[in-house]
N, C-alpha and C. Protein backbone atom coordinates (compact mmCIF):
# COMPACT_ATOMS: atom_id res chain seq x y z
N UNK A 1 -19.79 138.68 -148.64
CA UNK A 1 -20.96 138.84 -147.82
C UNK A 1 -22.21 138.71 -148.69
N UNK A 2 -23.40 138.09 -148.35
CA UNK A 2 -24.20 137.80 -149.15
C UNK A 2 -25.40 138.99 -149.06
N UNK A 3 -26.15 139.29 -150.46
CA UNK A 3 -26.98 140.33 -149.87
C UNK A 3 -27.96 139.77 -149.93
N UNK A 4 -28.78 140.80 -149.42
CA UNK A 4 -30.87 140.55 -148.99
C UNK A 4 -31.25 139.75 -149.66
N UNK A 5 -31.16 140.16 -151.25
CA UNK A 5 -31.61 139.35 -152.67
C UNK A 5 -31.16 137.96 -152.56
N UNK A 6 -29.94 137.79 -151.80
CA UNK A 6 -29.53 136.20 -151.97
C UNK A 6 -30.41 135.07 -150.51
N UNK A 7 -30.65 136.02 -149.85
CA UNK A 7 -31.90 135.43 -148.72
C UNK A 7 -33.63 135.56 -148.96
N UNK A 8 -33.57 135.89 -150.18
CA UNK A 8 -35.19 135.53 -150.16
C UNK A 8 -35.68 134.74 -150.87
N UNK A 9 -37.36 134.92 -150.76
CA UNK A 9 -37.97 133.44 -150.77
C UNK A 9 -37.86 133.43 -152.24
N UNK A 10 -37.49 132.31 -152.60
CA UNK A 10 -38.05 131.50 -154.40
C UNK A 10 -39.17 130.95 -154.32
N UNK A 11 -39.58 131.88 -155.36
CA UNK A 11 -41.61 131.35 -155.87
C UNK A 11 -41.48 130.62 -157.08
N UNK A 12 -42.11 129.73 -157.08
CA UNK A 12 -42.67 129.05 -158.95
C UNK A 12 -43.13 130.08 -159.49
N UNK A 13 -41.93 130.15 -160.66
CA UNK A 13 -42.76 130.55 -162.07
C UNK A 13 -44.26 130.48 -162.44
N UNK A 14 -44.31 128.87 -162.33
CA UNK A 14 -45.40 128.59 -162.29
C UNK A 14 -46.32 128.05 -161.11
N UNK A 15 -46.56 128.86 -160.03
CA UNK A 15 -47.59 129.03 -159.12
C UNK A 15 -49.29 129.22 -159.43
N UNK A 16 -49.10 130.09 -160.26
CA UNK A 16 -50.37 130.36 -160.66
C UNK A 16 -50.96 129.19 -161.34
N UNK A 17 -50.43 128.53 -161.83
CA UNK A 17 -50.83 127.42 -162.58
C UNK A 17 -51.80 126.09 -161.70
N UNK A 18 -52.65 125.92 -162.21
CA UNK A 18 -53.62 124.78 -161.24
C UNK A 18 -53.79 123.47 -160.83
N UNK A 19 -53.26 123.60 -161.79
CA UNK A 19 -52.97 121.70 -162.64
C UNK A 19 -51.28 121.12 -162.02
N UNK A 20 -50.59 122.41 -161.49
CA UNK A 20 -49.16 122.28 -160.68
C UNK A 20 -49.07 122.60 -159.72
N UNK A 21 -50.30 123.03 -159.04
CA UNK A 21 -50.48 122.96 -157.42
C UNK A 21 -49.65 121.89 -156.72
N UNK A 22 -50.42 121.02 -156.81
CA UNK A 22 -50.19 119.47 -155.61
C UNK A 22 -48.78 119.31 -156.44
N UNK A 23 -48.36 119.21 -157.49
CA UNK A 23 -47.13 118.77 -158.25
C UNK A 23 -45.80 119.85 -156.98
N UNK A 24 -46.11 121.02 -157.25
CA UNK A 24 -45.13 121.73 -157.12
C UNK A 24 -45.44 121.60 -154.86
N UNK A 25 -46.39 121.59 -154.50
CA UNK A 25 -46.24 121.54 -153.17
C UNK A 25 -45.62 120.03 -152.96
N UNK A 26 -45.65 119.00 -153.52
CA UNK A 26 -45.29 117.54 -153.48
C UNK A 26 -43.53 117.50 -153.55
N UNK A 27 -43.39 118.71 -154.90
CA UNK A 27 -41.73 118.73 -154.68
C UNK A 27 -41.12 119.56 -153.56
N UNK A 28 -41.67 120.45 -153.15
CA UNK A 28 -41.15 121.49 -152.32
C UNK A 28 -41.34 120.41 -150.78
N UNK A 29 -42.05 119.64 -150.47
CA UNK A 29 -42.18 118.81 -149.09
C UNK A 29 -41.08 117.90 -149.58
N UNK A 30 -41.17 117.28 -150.22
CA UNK A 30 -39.64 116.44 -150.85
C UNK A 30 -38.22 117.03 -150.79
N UNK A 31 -38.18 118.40 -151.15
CA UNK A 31 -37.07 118.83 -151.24
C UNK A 31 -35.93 118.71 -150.26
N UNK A 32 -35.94 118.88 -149.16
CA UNK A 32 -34.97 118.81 -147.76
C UNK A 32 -34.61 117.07 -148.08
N UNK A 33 -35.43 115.97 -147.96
CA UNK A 33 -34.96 114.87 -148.76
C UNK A 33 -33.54 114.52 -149.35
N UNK A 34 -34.39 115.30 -150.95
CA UNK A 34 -33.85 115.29 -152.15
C UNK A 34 -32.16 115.72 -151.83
N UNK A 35 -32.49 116.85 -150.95
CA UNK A 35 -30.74 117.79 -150.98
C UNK A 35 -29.95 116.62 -150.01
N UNK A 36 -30.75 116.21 -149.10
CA UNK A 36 -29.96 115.31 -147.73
C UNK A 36 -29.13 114.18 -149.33
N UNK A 37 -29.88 113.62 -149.73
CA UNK A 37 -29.58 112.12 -150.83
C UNK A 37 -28.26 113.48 -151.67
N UNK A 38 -28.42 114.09 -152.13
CA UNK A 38 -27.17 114.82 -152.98
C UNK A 38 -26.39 115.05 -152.07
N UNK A 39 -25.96 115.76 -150.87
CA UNK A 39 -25.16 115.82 -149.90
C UNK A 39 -24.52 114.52 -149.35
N UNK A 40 -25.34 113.26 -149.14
CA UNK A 40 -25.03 111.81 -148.90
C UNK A 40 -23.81 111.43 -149.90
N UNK A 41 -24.27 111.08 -150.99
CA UNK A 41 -23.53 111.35 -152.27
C UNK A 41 -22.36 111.94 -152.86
N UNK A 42 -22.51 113.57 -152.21
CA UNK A 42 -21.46 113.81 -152.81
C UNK A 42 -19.74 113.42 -151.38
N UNK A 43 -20.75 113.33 -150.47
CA UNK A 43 -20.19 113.51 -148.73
C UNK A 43 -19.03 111.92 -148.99
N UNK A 44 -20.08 110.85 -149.67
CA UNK A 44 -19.15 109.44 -149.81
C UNK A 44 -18.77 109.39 -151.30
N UNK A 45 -18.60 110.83 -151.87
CA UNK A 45 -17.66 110.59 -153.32
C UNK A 45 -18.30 109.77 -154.35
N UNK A 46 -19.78 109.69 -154.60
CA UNK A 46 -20.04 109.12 -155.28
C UNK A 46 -20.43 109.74 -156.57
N UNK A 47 -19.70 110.10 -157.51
CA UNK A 47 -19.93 111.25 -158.87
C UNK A 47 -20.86 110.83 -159.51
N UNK A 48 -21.36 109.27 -159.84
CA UNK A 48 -22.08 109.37 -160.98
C UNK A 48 -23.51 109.13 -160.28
N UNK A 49 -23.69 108.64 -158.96
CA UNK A 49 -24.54 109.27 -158.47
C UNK A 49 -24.92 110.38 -158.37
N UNK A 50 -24.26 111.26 -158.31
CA UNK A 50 -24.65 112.95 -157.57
C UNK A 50 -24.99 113.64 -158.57
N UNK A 51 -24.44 112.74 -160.03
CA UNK A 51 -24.71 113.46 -161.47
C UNK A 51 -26.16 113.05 -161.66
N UNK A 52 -26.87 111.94 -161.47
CA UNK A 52 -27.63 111.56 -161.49
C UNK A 52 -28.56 112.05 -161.00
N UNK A 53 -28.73 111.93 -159.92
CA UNK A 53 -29.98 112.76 -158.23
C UNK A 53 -29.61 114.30 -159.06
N UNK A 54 -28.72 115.25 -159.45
CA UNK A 54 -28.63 116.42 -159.68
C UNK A 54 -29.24 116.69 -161.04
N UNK A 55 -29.04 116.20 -161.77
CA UNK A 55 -29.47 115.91 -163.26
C UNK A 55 -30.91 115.53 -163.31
N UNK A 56 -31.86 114.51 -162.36
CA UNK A 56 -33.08 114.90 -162.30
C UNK A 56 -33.46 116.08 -161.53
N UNK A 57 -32.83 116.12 -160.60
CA UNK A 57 -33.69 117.36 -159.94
C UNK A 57 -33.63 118.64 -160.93
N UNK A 58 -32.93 118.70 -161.70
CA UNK A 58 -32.56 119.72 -162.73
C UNK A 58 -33.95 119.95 -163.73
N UNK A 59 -34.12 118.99 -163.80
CA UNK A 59 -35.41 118.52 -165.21
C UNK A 59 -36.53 118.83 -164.00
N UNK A 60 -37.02 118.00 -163.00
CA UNK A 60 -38.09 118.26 -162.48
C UNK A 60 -38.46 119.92 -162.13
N UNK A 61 -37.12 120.30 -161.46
CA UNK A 61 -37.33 121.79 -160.77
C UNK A 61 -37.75 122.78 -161.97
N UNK A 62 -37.18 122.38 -163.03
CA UNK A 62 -37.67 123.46 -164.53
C UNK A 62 -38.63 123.26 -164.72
N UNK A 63 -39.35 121.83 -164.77
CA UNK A 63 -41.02 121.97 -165.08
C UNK A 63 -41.79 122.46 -164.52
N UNK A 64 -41.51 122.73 -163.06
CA UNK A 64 -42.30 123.41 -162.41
C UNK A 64 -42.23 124.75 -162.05
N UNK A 65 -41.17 125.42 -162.59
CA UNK A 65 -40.97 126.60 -162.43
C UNK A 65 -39.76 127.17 -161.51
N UNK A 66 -38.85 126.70 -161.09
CA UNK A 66 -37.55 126.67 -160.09
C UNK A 66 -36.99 126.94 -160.72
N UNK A 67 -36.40 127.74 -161.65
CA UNK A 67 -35.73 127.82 -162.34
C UNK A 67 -34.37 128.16 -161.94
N UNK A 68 -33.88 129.09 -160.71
CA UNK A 68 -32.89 129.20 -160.33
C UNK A 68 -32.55 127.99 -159.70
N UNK A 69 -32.66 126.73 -159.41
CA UNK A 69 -32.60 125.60 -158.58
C UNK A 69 -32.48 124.91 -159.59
N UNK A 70 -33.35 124.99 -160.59
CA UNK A 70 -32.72 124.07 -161.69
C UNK A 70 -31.45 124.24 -162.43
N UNK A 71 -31.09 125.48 -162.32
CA UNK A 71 -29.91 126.28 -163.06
C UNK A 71 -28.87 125.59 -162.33
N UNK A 72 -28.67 125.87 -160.88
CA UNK A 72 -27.85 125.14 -160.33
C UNK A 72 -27.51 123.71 -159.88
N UNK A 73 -29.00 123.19 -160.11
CA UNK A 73 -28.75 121.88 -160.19
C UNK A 73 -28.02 120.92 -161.56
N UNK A 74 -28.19 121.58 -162.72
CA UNK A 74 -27.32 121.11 -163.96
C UNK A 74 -26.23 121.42 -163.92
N UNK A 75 -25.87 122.39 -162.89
CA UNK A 75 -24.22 122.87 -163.19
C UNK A 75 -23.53 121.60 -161.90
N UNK A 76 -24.72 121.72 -160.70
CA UNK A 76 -23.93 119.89 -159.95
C UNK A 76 -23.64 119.22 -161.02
N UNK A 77 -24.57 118.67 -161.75
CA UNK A 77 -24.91 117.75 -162.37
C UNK A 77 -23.38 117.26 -163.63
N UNK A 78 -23.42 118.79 -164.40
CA UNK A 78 -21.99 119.19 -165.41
C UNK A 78 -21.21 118.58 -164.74
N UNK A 79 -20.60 118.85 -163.44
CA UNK A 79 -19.51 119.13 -162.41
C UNK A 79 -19.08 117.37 -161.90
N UNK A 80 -20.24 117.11 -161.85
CA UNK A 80 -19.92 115.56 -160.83
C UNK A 80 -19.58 114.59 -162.19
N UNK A 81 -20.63 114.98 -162.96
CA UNK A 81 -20.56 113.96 -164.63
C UNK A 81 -18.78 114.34 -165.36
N UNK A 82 -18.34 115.54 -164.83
CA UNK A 82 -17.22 115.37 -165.31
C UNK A 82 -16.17 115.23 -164.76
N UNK A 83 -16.45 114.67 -163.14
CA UNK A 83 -15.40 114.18 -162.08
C UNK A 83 -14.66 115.25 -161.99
N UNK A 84 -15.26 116.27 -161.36
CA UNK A 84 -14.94 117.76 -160.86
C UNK A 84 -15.87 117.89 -159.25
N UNK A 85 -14.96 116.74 -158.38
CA UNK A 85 -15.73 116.98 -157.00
C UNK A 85 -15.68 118.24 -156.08
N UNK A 86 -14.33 118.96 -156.09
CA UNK A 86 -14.58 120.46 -155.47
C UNK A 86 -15.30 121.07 -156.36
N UNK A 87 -15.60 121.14 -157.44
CA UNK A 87 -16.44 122.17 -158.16
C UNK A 87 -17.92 121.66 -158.07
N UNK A 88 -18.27 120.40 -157.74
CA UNK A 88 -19.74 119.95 -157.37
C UNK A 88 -20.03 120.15 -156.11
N UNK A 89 -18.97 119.94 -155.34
CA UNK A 89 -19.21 120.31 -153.79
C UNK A 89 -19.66 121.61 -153.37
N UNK A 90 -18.90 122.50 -154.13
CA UNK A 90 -19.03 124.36 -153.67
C UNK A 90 -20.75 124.33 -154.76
N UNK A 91 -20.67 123.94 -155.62
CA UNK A 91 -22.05 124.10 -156.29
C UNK A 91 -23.35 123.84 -155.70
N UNK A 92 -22.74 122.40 -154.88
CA UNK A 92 -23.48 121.41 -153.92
C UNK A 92 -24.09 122.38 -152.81
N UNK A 93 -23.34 123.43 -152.06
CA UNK A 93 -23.57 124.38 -151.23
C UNK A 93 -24.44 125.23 -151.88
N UNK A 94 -24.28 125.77 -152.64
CA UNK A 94 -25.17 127.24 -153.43
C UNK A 94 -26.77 126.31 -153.65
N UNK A 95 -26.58 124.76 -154.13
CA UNK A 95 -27.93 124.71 -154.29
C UNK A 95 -28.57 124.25 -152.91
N UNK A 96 -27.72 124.09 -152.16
CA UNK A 96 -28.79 123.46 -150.77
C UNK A 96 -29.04 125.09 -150.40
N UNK A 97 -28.55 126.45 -150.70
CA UNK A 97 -29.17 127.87 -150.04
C UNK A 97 -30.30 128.07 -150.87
N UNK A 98 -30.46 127.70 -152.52
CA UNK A 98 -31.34 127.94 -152.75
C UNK A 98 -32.56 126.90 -152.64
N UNK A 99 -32.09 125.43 -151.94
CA UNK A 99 -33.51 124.84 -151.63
C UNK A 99 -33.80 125.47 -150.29
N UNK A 100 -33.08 126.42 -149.47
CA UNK A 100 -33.69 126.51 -148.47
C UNK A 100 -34.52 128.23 -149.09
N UNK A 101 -34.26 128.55 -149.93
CA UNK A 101 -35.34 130.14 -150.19
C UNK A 101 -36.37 129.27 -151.05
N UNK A 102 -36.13 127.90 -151.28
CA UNK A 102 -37.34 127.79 -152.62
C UNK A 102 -38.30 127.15 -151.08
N UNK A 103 -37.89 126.23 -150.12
CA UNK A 103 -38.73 126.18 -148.95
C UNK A 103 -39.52 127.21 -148.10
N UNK A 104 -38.45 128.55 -148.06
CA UNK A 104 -39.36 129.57 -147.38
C UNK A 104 -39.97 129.97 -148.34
N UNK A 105 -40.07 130.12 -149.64
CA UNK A 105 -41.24 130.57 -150.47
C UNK A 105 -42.69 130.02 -150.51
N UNK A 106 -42.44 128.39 -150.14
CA UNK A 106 -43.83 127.57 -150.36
C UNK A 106 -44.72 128.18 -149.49
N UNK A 107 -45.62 128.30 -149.71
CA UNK A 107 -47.19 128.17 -149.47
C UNK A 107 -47.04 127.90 -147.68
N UNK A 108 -47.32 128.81 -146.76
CA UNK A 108 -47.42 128.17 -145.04
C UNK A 108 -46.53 128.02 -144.78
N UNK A 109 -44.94 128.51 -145.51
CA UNK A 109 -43.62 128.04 -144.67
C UNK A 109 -43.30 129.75 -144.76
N UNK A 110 -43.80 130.30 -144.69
CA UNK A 110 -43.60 131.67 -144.71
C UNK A 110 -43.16 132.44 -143.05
């Protein structure tokens, strides 16, 4: 059973930051996207794709402060790069829950 802590919103690290405003609202409107193209991917078995799409989103989501989203996006990333599709798939799940708390966190999706 999942608790409270695993349903709430994910904020940027770096929010406060000014200069990663439009950056970090640009990824967070992208995001639902981004997860549909990794779900596509992993849905038609494509590993070195899904390593790919997971493996950037990994790098982008850390620069901006996602850090739990990025965490799980390198472990897709590990998982598909080493042709481990149930273990990218169940991973695949944990990170589409946390793009949906890093969405209710943004700015007006509250």
């Amino acid at each position: 059973m999942a608790s409270a802590e695993d349903d709430k919103p994910i904020f940027s690290s770096r929010a406060d930051d000014l200069d990663l405003r439009e950056s970090i609202d640009q990824f967070v409107v992208g995001l639902a996207e981004r997860v549909d193209r990794l779900q596509d991917a992993d849905g038609a078995g494509r590993l070195q794709e899904l390593a790919q799409l997971a493996g950037t989103l990994a790098l982008e989501s850390a620069s901006i402060g996602f850090e739990p989203l990025s965490r799980c996006a390198e472990r897709v990333h590990q998982s598909a790069r080493e042709g481990q599709p149930r273990d990218a798939h169940a991973l695949l799940i944990e990170l589409s829950h946390l793009a949906q708390r890093v969405r209710r966190g943004h700015r007006g999706s509250l």
